[in-house]
C-alpha atoms as a PDB file:
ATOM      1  CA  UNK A   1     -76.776 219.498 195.015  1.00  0.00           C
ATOM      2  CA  UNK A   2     -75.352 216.808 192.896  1.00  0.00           C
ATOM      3  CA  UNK A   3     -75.373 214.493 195.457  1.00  0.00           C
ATOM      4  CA  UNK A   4     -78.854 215.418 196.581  1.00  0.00           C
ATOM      5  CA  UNK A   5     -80.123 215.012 192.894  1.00  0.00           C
ATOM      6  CA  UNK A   6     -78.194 211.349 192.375  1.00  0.00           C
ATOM      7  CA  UNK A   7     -80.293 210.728 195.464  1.00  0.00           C
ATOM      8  CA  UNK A   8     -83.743 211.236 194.399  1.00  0.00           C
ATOM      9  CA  UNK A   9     -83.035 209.285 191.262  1.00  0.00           C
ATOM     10  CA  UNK A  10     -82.186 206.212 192.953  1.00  0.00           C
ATOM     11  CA  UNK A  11     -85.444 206.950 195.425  1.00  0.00           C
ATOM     12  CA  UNK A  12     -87.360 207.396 191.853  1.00  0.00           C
ATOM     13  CA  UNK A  13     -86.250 204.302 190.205  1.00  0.00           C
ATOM     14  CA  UNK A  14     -86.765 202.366 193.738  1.00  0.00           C
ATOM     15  CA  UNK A  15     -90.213 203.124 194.103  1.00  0.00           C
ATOM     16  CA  UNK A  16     -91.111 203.127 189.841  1.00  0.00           C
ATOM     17  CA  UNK A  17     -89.612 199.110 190.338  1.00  0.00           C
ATOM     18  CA  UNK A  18     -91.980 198.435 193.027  1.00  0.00           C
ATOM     19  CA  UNK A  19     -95.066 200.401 191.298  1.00  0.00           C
ATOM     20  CA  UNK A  20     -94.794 199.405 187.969  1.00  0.00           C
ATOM     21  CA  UNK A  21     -96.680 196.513 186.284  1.00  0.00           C
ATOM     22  CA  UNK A  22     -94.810 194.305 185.727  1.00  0.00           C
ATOM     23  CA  UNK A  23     -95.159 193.814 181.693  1.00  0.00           C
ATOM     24  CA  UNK A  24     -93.557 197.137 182.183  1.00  0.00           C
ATOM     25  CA  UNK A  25     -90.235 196.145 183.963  1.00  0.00           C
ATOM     26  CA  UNK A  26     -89.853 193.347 182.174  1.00  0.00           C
ATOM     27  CA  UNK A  27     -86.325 193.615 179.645  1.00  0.00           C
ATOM     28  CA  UNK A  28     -86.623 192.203 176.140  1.00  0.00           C
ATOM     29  CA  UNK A  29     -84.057 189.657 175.806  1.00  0.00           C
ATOM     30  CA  UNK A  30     -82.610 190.329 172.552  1.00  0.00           C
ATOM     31  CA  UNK A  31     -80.142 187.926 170.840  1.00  0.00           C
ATOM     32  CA  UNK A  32     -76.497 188.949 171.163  1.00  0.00           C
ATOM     33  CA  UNK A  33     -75.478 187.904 167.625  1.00  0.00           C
ATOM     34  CA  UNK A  34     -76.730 188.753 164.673  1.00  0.00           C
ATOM     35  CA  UNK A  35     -78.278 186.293 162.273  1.00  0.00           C
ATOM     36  CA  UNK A  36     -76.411 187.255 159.349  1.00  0.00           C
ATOM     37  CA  UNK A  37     -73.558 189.301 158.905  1.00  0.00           C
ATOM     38  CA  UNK A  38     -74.123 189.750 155.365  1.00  0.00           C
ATOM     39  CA  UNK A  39     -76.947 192.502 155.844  1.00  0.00           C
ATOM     40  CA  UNK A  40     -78.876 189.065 155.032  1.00  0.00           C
ATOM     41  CA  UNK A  41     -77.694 188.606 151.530  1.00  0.00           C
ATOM     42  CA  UNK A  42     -77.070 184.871 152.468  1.00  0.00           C
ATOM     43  CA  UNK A  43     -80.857 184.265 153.723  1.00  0.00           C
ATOM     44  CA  UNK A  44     -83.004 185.534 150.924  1.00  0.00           C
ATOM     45  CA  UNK A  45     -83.395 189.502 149.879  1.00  0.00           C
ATOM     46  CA  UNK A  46     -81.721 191.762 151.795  1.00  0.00           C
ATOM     47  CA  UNK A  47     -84.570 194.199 153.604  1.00  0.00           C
ATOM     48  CA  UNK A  48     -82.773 197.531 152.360  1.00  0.00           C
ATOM     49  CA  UNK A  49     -83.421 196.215 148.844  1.00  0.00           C
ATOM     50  CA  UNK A  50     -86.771 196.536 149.265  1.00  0.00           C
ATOM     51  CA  UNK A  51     -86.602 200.340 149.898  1.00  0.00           C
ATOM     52  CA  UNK A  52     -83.881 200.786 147.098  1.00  0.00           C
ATOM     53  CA  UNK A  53     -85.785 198.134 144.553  1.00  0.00           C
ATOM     54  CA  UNK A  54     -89.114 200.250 145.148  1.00  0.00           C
ATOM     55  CA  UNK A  55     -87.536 203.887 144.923  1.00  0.00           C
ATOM     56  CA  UNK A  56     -86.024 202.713 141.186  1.00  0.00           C
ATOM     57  CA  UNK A  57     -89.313 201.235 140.322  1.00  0.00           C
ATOM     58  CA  UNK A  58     -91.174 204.238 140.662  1.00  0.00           C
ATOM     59  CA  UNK A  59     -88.705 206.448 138.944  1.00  0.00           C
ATOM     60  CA  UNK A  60     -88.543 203.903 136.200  1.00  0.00           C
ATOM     61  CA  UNK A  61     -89.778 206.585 133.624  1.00  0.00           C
ATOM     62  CA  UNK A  62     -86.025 208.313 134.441  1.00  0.00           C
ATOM     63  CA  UNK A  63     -84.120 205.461 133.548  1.00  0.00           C
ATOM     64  CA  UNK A  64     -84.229 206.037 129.649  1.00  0.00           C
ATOM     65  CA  UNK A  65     -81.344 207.251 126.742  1.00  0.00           C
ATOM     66  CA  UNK A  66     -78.118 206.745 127.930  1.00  0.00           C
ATOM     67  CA  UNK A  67     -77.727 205.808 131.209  1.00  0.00           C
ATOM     68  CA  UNK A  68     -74.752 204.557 133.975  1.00  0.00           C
ATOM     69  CA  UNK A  69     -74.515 202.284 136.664  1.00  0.00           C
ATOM     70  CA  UNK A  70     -71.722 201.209 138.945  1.00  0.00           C
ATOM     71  CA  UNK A  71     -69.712 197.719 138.831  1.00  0.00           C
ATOM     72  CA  UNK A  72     -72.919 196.231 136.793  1.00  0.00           C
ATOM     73  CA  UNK A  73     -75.856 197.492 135.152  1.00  0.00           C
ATOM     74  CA  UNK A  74     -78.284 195.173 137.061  1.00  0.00           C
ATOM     75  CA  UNK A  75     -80.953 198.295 137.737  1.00  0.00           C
ATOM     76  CA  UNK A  76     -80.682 199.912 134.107  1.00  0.00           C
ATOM     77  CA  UNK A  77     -81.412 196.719 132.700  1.00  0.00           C
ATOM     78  CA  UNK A  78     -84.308 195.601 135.193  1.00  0.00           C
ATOM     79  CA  UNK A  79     -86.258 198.898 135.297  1.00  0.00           C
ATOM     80  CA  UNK A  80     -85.438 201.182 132.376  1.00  0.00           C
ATOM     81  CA  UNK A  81     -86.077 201.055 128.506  1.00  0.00           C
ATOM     82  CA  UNK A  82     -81.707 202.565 127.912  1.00  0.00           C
ATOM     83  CA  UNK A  83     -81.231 202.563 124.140  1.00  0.00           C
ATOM     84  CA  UNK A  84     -77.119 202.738 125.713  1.00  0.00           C
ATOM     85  CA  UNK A  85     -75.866 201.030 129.071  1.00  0.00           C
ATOM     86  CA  UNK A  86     -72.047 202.068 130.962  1.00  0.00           C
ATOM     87  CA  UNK A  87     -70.635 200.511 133.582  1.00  0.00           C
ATOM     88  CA  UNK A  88     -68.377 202.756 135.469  1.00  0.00           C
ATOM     89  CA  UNK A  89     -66.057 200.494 137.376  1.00  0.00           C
ATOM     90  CA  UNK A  90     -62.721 201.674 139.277  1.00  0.00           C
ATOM     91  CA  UNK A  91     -61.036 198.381 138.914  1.00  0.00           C
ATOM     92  CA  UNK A  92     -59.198 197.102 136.144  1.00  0.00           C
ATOM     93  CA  UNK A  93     -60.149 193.758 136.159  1.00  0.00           C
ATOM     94  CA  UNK A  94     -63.743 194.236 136.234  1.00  0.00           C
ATOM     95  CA  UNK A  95     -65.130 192.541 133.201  1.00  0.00           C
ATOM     96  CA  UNK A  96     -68.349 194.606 132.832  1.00  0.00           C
ATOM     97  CA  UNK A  97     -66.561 198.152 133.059  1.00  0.00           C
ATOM     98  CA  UNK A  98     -66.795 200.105 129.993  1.00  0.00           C
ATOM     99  CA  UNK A  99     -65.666 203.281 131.342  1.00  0.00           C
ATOM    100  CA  UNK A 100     -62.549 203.109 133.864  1.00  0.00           C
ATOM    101  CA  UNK A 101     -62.069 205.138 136.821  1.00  0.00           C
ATOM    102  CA  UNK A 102     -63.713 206.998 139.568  1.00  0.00           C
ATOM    103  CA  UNK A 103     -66.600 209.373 139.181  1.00  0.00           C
ATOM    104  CA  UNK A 104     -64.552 211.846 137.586  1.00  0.00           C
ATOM    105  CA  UNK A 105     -63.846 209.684 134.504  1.00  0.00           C
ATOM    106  CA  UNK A 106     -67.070 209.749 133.724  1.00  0.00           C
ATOM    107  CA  UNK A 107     -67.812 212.061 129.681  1.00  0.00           C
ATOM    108  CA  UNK A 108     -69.156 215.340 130.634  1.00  0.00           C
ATOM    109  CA  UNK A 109     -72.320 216.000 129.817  1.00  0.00           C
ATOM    110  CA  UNK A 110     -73.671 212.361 127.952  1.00  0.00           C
ATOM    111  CA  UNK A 111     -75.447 210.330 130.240  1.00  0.00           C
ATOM    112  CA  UNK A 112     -79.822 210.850 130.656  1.00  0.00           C
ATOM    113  CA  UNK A 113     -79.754 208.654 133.704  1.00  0.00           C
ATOM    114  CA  UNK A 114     -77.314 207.701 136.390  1.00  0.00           C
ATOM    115  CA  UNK A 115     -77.844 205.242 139.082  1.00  0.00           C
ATOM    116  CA  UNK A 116     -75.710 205.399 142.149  1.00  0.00           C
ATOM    117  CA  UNK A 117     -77.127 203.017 144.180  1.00  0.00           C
ATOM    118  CA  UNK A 118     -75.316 202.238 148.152  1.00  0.00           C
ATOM    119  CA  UNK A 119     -72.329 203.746 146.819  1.00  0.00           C
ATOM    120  CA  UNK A 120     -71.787 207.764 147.978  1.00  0.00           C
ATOM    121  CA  UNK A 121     -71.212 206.518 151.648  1.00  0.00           C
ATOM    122  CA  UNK A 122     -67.921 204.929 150.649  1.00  0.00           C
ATOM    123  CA  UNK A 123     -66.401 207.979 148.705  1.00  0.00           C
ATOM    124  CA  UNK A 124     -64.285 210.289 150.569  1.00  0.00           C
ATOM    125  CA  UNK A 125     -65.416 213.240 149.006  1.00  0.00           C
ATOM    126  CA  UNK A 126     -69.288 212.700 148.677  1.00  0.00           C
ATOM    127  CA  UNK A 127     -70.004 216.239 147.511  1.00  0.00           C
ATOM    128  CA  UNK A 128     -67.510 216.141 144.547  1.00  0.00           C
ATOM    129  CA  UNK A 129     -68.850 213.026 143.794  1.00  0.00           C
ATOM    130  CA  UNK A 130     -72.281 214.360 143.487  1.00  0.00           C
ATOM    131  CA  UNK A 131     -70.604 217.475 141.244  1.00  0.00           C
ATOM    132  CA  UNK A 132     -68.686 214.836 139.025  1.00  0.00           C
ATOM    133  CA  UNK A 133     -72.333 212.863 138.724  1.00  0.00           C
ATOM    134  CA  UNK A 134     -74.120 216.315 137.431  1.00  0.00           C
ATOM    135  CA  UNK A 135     -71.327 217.400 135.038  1.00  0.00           C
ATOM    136  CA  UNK A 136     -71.883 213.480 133.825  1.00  0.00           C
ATOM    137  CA  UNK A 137     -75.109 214.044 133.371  1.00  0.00           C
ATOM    138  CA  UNK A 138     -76.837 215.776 129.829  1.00  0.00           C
ATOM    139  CA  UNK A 139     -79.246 218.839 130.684  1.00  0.00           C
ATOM    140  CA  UNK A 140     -82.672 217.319 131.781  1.00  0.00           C
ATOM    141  CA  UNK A 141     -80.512 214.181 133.024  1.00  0.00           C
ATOM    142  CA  UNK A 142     -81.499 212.870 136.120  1.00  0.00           C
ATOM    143  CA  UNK A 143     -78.965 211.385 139.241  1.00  0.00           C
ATOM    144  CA  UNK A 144     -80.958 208.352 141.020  1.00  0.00           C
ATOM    145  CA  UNK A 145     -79.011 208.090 144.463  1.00  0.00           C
ATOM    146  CA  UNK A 146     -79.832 205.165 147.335  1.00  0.00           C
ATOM    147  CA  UNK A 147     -77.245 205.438 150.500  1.00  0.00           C
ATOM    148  CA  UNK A 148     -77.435 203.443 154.285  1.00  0.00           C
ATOM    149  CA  UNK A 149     -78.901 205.147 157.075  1.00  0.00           C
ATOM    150  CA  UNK A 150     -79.203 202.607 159.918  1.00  0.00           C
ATOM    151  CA  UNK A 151     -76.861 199.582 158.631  1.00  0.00           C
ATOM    152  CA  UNK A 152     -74.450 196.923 159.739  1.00  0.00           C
ATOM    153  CA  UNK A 153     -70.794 198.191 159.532  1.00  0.00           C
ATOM    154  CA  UNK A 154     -68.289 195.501 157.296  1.00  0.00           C
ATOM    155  CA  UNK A 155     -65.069 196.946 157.991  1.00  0.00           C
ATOM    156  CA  UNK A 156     -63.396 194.181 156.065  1.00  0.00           C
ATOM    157  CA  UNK A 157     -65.800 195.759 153.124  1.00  0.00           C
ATOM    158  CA  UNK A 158     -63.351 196.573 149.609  1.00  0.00           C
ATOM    159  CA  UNK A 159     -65.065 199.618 150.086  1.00  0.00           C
ATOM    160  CA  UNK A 160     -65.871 199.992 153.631  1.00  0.00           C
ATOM    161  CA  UNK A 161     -68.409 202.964 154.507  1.00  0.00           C
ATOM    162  CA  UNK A 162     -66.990 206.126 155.289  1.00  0.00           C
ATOM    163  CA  UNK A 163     -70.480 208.186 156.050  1.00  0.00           C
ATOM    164  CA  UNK A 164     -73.872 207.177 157.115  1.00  0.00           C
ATOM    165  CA  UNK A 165     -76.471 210.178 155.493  1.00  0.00           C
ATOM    166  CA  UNK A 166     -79.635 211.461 157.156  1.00  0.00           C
ATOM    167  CA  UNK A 167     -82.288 212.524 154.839  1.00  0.00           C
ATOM    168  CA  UNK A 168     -81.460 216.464 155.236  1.00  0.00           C
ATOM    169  CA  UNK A 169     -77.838 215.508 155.438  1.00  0.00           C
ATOM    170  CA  UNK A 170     -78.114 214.002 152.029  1.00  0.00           C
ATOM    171  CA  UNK A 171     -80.154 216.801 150.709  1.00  0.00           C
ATOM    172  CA  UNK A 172     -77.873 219.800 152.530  1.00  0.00           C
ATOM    173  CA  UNK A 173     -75.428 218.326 149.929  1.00  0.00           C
ATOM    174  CA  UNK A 174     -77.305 217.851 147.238  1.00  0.00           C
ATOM    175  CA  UNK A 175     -78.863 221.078 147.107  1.00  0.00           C
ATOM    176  CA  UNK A 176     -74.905 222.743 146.884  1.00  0.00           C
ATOM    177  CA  UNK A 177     -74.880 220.882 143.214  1.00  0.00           C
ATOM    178  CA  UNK A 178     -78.237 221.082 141.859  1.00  0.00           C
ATOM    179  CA  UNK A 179     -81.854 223.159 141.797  1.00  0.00           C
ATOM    180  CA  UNK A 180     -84.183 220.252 141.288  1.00  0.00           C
ATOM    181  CA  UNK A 181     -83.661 217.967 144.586  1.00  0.00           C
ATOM    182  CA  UNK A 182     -85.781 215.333 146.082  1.00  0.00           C
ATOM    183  CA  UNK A 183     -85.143 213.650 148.991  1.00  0.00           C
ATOM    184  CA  UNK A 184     -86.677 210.926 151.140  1.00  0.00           C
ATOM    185  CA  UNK A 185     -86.082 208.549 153.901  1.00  0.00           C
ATOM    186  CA  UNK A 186     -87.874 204.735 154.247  1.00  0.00           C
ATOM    187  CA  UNK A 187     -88.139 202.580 157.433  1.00  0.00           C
ATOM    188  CA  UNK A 188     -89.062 202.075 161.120  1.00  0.00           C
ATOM    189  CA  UNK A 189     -87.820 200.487 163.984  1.00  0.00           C
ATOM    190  CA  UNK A 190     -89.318 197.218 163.009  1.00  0.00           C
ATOM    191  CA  UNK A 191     -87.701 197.013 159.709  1.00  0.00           C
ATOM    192  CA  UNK A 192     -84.397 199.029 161.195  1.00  0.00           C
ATOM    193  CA  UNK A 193     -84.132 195.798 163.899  1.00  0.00           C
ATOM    194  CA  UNK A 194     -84.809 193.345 161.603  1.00  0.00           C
ATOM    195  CA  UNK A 195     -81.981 194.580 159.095  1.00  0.00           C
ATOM    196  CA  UNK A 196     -79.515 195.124 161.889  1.00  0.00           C
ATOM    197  CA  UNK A 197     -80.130 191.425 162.946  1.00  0.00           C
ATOM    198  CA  UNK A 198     -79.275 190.906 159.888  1.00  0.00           C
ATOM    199  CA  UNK A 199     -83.213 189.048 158.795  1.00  0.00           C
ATOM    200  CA  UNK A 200     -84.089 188.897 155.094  1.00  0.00           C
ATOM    201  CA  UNK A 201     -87.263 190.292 153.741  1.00  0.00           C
ATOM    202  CA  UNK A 202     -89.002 186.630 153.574  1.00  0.00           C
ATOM    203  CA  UNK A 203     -88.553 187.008 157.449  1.00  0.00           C
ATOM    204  CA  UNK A 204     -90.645 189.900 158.264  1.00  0.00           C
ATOM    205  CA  UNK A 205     -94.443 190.772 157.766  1.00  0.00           C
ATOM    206  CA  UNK A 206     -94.596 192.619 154.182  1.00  0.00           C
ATOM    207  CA  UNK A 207     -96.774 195.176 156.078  1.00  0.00           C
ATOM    208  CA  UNK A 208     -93.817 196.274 158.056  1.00  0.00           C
ATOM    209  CA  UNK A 209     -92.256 197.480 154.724  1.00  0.00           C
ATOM    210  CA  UNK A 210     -95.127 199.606 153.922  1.00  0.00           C
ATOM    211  CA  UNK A 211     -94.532 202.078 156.421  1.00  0.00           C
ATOM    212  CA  UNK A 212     -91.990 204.846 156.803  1.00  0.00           C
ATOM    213  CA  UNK A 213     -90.967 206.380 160.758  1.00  0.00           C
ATOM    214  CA  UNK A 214     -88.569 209.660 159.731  1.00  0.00           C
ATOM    215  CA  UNK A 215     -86.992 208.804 163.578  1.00  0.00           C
ATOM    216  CA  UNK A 216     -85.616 205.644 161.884  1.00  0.00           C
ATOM    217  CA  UNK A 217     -84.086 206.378 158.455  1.00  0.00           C
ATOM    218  CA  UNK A 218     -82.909 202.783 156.977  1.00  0.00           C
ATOM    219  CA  UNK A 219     -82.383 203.722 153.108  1.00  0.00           C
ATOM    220  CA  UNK A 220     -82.121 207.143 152.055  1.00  0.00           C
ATOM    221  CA  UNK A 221     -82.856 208.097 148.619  1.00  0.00           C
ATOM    222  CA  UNK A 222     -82.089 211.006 146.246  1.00  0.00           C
ATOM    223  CA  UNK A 223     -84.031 212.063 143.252  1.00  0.00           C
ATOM    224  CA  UNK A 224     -81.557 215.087 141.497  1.00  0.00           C
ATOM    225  CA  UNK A 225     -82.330 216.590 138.022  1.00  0.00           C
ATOM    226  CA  UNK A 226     -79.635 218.863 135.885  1.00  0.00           C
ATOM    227  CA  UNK A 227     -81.497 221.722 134.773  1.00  0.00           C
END
């Protein structure tokens, strides 16, 4: 039967060959190397910044009191009106850090805001890291999260990726840590291709960046409030 079956399929695909138009059985040559290697950080504005920029504009009105931000506090600073800024930074050279350590040195319950932007896919344990961020947080405090769906890999990263989210991975976790969750995926396969080749934002049609495809999840991004 197996046989019988590889059979037909090679009949099938014989005679679609021959039927087909032939705009239809022609292959898009693709290049075979990347443009940038750098997720395009070295031609312009990287296209995932787009989706991440965006999803902290909108949820500027968060970004207020106290807030924290990895390595530097380029977001707090750009989109929110923090009357005090951290910088949570693990190593102990960097000149920025005010608090030392991982996520659990953060103060229990002090910050109104934390942004943890591209970050979560490079800690081991992603859902203690989301239970240190909520005891971090004061009651009403909200947790701004951005993490890679479809992305270049940089092994030779400091902090190379360990996990690539889907939208209801991302939220499956979330919801084990807190009751006011919102969750949502941005991109298509136009933007996913052009990120992958590794094309900044100046490179593609704006309108491209305007829609969202849930079957290709580029930037996923987490809205999560302590009650």
């Amino acid at each position: 039967m197996s046989r019988l079956r590889a059979a037909l399929g090679r009949a099938y695909t014989r005679a679609w060959h021959r039927g087909a138009p032939r705009s239809a059985r022609l292959v898009p040559r693709l290049p075979d190397r990347p443009l940038s290697t750098r997720y395009g950080q070295d031609r312009g504005r990287p296209i995932d910044r787009v989706y991440i920029e965006r999803f902290l504009a909108q949820h500027a009105a968060d970004i207020r009191g106290r807030g924290v931000e990895i390595h530097e506090p380029t977001y707090l600073e750009r989109f929110g009106s923090c009357t005090h800024i951290d910088v949570l930074d693990i190593d102990p050279a960097a000149t920025r850090a005010t608090i030392r350590g991982d996520l659990s040195a953060l103060p229990a319950d002090t910050f109104d805001v934390f942004i943890l932007t591209q970050t979560l896919q490079a800690i081991a344990d992603p859902l203690g890291a989301l239970r240190d961020a909520r005891a971090a947080l004061r009651p009403g405090g909200v947790l701004l999260v951005t993490s890679p769906g479809i992305s270049q890999i940089r092994p030779e990263d400091v902090f190379p990726d360990l996990w690539h989210f889907t939208a209801r991975g991302l939220r499956s976790l979330a919801e084990q840590v807190f009751d006011d969750v919102q969750v949502a995926a941005h991109g298509n396969v136009r933007a996913a291709a052009a990120f992958l080749y590794g094309m900044a934002e100046t490179e593609i049609d704006p309108q491209v960046l305007q829609v969202d495809d849930p079957a290709y999840e580029l930037v996923i991004t987490l809205r999560a409030r302590r009650a």
